[in-house]
PDB file of N, CA and C in Angstrom:
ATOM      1  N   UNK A   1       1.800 -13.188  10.400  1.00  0.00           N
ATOM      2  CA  UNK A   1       2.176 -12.505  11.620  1.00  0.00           C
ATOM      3  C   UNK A   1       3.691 -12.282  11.675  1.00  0.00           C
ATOM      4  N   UNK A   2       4.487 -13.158  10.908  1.00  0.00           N
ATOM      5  CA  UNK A   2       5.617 -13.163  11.006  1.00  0.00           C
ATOM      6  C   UNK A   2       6.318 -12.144  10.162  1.00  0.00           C
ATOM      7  N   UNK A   3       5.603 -12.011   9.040  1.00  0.00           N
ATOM      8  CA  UNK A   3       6.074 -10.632   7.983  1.00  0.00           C
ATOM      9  C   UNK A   3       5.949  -9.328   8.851  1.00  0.00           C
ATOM     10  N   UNK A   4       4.677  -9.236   9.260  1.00  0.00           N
ATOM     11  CA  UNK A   4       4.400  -8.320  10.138  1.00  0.00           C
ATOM     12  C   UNK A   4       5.290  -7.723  10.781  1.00  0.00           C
ATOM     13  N   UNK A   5       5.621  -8.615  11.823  1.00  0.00           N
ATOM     14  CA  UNK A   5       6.824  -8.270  12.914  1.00  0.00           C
ATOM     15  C   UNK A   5       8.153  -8.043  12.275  1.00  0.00           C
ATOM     16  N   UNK A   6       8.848  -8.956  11.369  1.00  0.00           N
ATOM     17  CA  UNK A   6       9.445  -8.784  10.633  1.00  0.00           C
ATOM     18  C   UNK A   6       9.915  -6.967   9.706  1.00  0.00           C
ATOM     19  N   UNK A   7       8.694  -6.667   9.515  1.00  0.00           N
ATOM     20  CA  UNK A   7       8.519  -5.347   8.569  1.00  0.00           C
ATOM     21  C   UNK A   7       8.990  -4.430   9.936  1.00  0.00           C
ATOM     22  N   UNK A   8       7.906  -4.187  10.813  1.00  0.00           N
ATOM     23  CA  UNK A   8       8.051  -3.766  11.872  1.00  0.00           C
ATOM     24  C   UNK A   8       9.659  -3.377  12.874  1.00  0.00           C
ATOM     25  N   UNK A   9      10.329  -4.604  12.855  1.00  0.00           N
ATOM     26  CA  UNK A   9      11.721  -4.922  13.240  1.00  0.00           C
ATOM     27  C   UNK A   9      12.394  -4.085  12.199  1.00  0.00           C
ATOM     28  N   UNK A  10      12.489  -4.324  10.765  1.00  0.00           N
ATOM     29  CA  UNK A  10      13.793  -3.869  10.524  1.00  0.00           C
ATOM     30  C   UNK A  10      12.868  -2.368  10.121  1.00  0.00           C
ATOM     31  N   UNK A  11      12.215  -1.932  10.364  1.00  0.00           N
ATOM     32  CA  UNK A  11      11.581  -0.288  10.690  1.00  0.00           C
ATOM     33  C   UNK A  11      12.851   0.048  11.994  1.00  0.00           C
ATOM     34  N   UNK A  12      12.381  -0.499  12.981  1.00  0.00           N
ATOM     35  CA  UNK A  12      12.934  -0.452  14.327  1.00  0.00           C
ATOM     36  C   UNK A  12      14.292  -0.196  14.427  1.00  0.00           C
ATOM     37  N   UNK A  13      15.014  -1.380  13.485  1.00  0.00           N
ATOM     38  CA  UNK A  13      16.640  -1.621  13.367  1.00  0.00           C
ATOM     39  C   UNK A  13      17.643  -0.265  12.977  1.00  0.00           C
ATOM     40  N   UNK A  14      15.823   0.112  11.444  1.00  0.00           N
ATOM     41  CA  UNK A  14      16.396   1.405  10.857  1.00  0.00           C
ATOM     42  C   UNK A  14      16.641   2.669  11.844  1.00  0.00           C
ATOM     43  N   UNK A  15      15.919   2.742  12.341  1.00  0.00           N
ATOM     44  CA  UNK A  15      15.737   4.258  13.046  1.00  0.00           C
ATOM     45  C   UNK A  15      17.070   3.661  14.528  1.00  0.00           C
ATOM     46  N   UNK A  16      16.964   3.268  14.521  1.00  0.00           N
ATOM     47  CA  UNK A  16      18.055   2.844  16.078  1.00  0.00           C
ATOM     48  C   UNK A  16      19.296   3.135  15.035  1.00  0.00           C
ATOM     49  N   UNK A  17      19.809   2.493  13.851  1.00  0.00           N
ATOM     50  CA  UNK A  17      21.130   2.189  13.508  1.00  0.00           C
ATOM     51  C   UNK A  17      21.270   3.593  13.119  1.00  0.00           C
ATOM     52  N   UNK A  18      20.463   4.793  12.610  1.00  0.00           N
ATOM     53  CA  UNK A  18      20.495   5.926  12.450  1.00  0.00           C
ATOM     54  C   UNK A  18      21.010   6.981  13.428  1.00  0.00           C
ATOM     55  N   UNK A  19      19.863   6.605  14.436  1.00  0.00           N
ATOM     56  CA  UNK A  19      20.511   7.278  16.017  1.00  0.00           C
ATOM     57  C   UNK A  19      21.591   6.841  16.624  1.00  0.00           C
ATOM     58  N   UNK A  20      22.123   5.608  16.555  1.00  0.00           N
ATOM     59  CA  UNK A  20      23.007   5.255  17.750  1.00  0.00           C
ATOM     60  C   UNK A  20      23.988   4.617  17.167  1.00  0.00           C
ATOM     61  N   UNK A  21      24.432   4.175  15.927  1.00  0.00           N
ATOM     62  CA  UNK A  21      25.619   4.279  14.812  1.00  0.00           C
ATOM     63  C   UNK A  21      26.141   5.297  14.043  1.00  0.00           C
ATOM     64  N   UNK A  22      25.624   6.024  13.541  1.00  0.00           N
ATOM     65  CA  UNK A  22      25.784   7.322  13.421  1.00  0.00           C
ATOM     66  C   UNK A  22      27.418   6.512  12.093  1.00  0.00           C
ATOM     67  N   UNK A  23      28.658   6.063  12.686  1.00  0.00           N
ATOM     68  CA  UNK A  23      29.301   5.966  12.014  1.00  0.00           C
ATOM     69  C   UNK A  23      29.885   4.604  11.431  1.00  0.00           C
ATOM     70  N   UNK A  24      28.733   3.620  11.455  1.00  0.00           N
ATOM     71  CA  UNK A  24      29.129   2.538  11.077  1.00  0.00           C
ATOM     72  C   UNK A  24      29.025   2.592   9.238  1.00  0.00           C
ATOM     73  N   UNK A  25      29.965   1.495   8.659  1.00  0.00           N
ATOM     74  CA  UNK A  25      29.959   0.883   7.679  1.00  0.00           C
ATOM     75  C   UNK A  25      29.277  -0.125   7.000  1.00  0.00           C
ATOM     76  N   UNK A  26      29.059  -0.738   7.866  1.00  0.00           N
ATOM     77  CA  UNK A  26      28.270  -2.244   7.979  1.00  0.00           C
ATOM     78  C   UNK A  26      27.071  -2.288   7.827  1.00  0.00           C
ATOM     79  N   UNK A  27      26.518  -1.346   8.814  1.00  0.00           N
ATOM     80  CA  UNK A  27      24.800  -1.832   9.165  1.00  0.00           C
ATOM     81  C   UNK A  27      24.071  -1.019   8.283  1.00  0.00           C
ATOM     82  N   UNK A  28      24.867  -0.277   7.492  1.00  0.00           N
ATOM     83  CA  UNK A  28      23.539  -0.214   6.039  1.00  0.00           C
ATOM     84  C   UNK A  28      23.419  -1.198   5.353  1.00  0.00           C
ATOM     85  N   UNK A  29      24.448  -1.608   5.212  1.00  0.00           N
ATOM     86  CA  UNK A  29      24.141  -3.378   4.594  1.00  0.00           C
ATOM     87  C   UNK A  29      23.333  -4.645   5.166  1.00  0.00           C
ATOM     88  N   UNK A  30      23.501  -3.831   6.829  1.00  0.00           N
ATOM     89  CA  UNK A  30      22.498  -5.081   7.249  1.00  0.00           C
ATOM     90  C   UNK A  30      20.639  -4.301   7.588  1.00  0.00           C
ATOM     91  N   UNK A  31      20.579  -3.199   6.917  1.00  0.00           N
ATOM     92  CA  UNK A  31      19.586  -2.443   7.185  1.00  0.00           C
ATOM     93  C   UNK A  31      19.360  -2.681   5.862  1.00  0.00           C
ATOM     94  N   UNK A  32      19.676  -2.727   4.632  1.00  0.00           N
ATOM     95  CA  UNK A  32      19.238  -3.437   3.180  1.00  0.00           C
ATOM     96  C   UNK A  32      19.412  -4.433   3.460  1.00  0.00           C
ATOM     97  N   UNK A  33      19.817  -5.770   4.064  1.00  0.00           N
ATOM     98  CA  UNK A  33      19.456  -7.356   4.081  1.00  0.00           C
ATOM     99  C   UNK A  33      18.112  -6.857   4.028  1.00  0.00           C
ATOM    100  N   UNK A  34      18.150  -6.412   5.944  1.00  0.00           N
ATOM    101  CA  UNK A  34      16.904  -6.259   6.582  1.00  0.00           C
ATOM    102  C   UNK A  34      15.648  -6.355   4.928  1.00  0.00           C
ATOM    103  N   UNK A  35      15.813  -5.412   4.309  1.00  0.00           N
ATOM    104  CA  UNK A  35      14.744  -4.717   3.611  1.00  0.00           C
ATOM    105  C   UNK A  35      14.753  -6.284   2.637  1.00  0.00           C
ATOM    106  N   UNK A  36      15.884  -6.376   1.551  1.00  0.00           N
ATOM    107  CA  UNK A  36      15.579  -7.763   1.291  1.00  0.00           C
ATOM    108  C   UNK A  36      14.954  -8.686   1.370  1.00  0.00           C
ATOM    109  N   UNK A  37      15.406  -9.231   2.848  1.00  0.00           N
ATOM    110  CA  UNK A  37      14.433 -10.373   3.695  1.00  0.00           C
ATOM    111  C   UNK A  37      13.290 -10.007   3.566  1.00  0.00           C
ATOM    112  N   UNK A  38      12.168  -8.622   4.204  1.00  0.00           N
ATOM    113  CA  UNK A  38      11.205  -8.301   4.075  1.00  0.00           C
ATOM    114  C   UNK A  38      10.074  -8.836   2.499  1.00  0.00           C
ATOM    115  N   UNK A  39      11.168  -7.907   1.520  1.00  0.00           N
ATOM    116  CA  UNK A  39      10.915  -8.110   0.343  1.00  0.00           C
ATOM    117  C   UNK A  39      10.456  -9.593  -0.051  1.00  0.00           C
ATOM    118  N   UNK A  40      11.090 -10.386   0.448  1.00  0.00           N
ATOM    119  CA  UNK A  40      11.057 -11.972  -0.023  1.00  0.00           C
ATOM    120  C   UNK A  40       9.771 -12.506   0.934  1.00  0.00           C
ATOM    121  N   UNK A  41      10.161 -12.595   1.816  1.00  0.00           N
ATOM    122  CA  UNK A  41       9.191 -13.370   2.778  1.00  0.00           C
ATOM    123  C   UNK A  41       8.053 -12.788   3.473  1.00  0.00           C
ATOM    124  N   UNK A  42       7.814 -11.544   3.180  1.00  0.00           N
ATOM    125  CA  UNK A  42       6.721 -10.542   3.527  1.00  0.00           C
ATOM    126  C   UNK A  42       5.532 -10.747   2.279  1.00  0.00           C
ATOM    127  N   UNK A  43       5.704 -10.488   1.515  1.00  0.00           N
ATOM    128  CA  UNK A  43       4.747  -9.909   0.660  1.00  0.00           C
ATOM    129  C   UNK A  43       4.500 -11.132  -0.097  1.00  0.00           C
ATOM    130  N   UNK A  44       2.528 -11.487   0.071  1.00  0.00           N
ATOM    131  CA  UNK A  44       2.244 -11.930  -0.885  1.00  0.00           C
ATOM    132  C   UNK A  44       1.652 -11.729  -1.841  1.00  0.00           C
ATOM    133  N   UNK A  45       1.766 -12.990  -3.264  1.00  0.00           N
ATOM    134  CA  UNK A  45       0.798 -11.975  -4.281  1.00  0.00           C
ATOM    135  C   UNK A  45       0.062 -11.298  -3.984  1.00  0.00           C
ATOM    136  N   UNK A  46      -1.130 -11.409  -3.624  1.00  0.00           N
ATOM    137  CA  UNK A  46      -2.121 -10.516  -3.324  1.00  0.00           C
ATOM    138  C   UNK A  46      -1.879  -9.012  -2.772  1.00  0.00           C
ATOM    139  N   UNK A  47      -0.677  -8.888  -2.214  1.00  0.00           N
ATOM    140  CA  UNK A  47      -0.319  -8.098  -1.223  1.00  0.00           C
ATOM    141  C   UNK A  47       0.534  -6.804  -2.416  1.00  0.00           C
ATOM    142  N   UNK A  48       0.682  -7.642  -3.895  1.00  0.00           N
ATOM    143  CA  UNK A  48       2.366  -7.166  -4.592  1.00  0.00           C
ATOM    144  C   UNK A  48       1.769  -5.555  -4.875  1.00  0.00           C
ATOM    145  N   UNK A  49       0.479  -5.198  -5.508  1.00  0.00           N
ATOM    146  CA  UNK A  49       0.020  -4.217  -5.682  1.00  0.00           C
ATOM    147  C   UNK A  49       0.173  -3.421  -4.618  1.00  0.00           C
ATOM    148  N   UNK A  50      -0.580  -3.155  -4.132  1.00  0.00           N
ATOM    149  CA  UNK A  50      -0.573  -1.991  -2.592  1.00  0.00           C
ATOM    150  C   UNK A  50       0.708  -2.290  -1.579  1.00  0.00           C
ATOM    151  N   UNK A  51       1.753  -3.352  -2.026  1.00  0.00           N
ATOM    152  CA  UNK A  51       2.776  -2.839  -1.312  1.00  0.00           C
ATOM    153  C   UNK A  51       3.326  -2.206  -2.408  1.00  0.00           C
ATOM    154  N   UNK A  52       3.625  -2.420  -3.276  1.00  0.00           N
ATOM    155  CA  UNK A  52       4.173  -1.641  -4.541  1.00  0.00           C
ATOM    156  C   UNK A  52       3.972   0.057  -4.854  1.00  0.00           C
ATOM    157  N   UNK A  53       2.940   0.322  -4.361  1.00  0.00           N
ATOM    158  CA  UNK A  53       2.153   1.156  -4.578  1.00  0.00           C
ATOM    159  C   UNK A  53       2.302   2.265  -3.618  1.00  0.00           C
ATOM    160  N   UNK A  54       2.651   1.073  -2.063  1.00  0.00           N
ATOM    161  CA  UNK A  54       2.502   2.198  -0.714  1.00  0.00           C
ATOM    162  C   UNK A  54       4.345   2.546  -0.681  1.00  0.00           C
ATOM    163  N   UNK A  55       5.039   1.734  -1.364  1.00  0.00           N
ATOM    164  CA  UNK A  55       6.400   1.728  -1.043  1.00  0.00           C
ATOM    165  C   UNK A  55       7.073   2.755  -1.913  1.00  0.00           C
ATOM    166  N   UNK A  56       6.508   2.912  -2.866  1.00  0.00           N
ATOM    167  CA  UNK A  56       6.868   4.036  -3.865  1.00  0.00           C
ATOM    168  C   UNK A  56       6.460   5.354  -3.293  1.00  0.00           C
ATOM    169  N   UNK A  57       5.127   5.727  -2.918  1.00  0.00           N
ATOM    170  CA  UNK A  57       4.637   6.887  -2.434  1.00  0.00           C
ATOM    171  C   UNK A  57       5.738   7.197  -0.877  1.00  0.00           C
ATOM    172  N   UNK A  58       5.945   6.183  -0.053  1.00  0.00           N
ATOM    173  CA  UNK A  58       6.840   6.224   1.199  1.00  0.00           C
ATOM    174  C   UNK A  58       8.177   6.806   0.688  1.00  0.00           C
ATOM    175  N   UNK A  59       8.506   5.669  -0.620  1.00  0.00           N
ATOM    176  CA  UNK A  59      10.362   6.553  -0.485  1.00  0.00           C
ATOM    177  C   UNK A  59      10.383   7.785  -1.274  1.00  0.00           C
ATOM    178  N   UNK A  60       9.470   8.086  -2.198  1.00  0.00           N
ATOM    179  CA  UNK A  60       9.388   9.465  -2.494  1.00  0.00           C
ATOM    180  C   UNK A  60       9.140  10.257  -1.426  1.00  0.00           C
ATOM    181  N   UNK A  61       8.194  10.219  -0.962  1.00  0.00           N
ATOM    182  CA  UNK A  61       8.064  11.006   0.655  1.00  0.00           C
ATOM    183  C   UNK A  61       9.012  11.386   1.419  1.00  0.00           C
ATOM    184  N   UNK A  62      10.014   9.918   1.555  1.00  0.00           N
ATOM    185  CA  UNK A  62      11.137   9.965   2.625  1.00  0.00           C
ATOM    186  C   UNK A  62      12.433  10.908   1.740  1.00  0.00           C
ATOM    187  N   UNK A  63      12.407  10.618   0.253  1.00  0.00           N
ATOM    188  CA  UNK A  63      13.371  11.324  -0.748  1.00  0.00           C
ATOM    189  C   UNK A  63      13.453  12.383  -0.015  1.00  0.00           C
ATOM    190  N   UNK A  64      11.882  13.187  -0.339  1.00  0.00           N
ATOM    191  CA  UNK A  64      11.369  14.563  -0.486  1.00  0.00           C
ATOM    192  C   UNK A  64      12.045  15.115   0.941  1.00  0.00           C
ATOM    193  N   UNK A  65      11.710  14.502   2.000  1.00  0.00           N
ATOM    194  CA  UNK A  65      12.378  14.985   3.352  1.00  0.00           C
ATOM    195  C   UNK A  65      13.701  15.083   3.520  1.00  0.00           C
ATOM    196  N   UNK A  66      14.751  14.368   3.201  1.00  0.00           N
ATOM    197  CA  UNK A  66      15.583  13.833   3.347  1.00  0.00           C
ATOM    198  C   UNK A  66      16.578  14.715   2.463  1.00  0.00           C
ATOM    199  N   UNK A  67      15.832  15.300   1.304  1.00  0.00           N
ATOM    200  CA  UNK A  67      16.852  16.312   0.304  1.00  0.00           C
ATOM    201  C   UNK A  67      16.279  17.684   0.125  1.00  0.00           C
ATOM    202  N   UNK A  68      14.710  17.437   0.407  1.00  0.00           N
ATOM    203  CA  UNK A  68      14.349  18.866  -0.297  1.00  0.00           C
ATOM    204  C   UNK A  68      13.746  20.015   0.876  1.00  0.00           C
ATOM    205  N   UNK A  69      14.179  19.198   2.056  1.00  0.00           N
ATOM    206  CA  UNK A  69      13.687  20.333   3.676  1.00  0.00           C
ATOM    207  C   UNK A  69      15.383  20.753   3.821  1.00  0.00           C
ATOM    208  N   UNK A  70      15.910  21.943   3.727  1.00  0.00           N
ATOM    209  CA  UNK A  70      16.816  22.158   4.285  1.00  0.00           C
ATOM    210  C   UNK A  70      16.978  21.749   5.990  1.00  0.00           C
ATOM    211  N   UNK A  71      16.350  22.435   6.432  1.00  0.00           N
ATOM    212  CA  UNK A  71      16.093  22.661   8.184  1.00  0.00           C
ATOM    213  C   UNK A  71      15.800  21.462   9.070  1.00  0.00           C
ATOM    214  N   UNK A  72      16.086  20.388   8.629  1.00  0.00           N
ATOM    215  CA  UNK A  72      15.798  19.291   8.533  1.00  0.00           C
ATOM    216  C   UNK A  72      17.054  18.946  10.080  1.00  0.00           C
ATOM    217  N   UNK A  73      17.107  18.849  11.498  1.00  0.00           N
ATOM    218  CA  UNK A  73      17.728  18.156  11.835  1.00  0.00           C
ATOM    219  C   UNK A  73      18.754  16.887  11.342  1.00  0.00           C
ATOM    220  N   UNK A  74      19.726  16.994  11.861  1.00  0.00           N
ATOM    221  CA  UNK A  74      20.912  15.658  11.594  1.00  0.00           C
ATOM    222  C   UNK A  74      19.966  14.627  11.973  1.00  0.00           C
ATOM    223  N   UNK A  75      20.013  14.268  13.099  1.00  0.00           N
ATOM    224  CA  UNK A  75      19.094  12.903  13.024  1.00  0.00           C
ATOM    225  C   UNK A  75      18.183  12.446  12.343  1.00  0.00           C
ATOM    226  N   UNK A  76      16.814  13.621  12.140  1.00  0.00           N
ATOM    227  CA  UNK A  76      16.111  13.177  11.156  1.00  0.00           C
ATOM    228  C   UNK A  76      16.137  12.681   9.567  1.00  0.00           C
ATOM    229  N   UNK A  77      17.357  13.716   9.258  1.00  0.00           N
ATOM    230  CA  UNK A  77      17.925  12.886   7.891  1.00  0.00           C
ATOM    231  C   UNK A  77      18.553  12.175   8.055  1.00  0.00           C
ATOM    232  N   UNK A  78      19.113  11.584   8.755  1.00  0.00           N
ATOM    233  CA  UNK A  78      19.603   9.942   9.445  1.00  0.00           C
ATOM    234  C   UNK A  78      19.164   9.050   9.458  1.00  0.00           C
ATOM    235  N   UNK A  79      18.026   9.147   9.870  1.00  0.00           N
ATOM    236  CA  UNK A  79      16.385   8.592  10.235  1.00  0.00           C
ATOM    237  C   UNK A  79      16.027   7.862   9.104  1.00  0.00           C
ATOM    238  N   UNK A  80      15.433   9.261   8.622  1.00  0.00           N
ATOM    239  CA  UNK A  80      14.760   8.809   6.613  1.00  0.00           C
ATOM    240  C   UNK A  80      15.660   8.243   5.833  1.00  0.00           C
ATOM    241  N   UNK A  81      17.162   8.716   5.812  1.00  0.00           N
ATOM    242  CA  UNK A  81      17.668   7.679   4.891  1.00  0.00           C
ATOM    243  C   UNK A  81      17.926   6.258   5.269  1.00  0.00           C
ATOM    244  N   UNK A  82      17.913   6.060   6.462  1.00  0.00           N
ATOM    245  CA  UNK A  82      18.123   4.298   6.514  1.00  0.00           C
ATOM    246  C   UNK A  82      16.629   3.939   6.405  1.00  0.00           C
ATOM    247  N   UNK A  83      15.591   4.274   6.728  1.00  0.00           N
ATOM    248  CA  UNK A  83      14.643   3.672   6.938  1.00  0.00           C
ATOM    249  C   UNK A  83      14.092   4.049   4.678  1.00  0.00           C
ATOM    250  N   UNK A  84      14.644   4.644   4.490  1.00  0.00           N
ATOM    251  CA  UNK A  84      14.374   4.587   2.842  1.00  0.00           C
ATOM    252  C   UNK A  84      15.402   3.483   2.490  1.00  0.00           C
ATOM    253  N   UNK A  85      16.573   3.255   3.076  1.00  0.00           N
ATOM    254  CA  UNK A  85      17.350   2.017   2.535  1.00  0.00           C
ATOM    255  C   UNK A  85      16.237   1.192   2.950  1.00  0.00           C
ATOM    256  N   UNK A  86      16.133   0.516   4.214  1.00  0.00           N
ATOM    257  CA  UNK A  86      15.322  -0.063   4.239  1.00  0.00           C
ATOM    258  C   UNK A  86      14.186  -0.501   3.366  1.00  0.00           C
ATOM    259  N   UNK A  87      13.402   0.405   3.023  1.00  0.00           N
ATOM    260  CA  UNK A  87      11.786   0.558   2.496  1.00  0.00           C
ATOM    261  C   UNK A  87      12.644   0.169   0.907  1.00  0.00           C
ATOM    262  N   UNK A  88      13.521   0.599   0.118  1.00  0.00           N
ATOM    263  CA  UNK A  88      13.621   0.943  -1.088  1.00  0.00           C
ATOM    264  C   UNK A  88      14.155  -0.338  -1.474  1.00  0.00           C
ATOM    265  N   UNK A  89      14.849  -1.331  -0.392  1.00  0.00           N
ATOM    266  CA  UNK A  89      15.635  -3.044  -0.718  1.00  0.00           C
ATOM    267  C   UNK A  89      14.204  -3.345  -0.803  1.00  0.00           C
ATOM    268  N   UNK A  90      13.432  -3.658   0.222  1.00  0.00           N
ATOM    269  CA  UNK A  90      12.209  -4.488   0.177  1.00  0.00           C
ATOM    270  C   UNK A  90      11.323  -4.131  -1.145  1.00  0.00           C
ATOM    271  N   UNK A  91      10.976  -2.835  -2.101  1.00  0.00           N
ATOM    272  CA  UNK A  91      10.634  -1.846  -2.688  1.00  0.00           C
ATOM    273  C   UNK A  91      10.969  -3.267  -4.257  1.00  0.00           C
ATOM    274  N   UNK A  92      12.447  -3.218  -4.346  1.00  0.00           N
ATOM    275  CA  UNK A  92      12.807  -3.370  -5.453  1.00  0.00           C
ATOM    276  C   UNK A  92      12.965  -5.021  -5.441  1.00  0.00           C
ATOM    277  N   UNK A  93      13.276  -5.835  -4.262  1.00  0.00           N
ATOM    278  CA  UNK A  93      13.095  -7.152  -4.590  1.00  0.00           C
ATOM    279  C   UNK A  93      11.712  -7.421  -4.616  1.00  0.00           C
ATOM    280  N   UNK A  94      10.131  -7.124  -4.751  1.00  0.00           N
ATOM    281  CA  UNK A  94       9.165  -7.263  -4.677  1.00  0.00           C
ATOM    282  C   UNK A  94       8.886  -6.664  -5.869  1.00  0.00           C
ATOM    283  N   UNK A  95       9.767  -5.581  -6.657  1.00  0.00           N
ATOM    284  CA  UNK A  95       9.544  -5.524  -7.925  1.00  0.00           C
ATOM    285  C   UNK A  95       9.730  -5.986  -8.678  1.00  0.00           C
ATOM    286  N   UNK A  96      11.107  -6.855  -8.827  1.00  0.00           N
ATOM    287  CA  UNK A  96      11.805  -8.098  -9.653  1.00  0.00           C
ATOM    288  C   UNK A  96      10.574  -9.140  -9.085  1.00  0.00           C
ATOM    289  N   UNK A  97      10.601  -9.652  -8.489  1.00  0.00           N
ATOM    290  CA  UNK A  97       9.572 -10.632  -8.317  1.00  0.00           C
ATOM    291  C   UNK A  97       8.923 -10.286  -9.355  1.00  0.00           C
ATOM    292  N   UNK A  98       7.783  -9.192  -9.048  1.00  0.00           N
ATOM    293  CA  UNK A  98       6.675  -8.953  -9.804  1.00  0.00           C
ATOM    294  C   UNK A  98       6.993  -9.042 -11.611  1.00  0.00           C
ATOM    295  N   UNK A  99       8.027  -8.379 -11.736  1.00  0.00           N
ATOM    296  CA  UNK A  99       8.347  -8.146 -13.225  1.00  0.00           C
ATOM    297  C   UNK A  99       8.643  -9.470 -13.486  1.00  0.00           C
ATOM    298  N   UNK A 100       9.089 -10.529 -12.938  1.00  0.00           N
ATOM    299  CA  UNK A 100       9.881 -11.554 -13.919  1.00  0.00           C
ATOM    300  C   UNK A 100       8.652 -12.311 -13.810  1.00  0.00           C
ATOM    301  N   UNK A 101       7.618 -12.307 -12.920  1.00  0.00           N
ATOM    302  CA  UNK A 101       6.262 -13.051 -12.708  1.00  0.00           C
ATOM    303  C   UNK A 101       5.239 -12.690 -14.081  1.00  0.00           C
ATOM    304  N   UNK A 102       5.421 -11.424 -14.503  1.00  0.00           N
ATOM    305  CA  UNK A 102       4.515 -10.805 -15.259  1.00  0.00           C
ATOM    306  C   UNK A 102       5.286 -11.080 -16.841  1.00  0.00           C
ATOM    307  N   UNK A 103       6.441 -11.124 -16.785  1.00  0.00           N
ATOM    308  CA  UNK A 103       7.509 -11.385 -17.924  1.00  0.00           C
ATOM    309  C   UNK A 103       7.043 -13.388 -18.385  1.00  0.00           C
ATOM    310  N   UNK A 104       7.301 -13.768 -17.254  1.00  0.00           N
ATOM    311  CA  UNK A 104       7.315 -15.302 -17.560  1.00  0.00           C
ATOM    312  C   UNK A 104       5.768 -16.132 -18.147  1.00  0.00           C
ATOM    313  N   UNK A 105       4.551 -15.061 -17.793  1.00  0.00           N
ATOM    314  CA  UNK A 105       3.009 -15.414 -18.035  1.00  0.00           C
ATOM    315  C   UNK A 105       3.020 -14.761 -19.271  1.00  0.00           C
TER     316      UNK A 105
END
């Protein structure tokens, strides 16, 4: 329940620090912790596949919006790229996991 909310939150953190920072320095770094933390304490084995799986199809998705819609509102590409920082920290520490898990067996 706690990953849950967790995932949920720094979703939340993303899209707010997009809209209403607009010019900070900082809080992409704390919008990749965010994703980090997720990464670590969210996902279990069982879970490594189909998050692996759904997180790749998401930041390609979010890529695809984010570079390849011209017409794309400011905010909304604001939007997608923190919430792809987001998605893409959690993305890649759940991939090291996986790889050094699959490396070490």
């Amino acid at each position: 329940m706690i990953g849950k909310l967790a995932f949920l939150g720094g979703l939340i953190v993303a899209i707010l620090v997009a809209l209403i920072f607009t010019d900070s320095k900082v809080l992409p770094w704390v919008v990749g912790g965010l994703g980090v933390a997720v990464g670590i304490l969210n996902v279990t084995e069982e879970e490594v596949k189909g998050f692996l799986l759904a997180a790749i199809g998401l930041t390609l998705a979010l890529w695809v919006i984010g570079t390849g819609q011209p017409f794309n509102p400011p905010w909304l590409t604001s939007v997608v790229l923190y919430v792809r920082v987001f998605v893409s920290h959690a993305l890649l520490v759940v991939a090291l996991i996986a790889f050094f898990k699959t490396a070490k067996s």
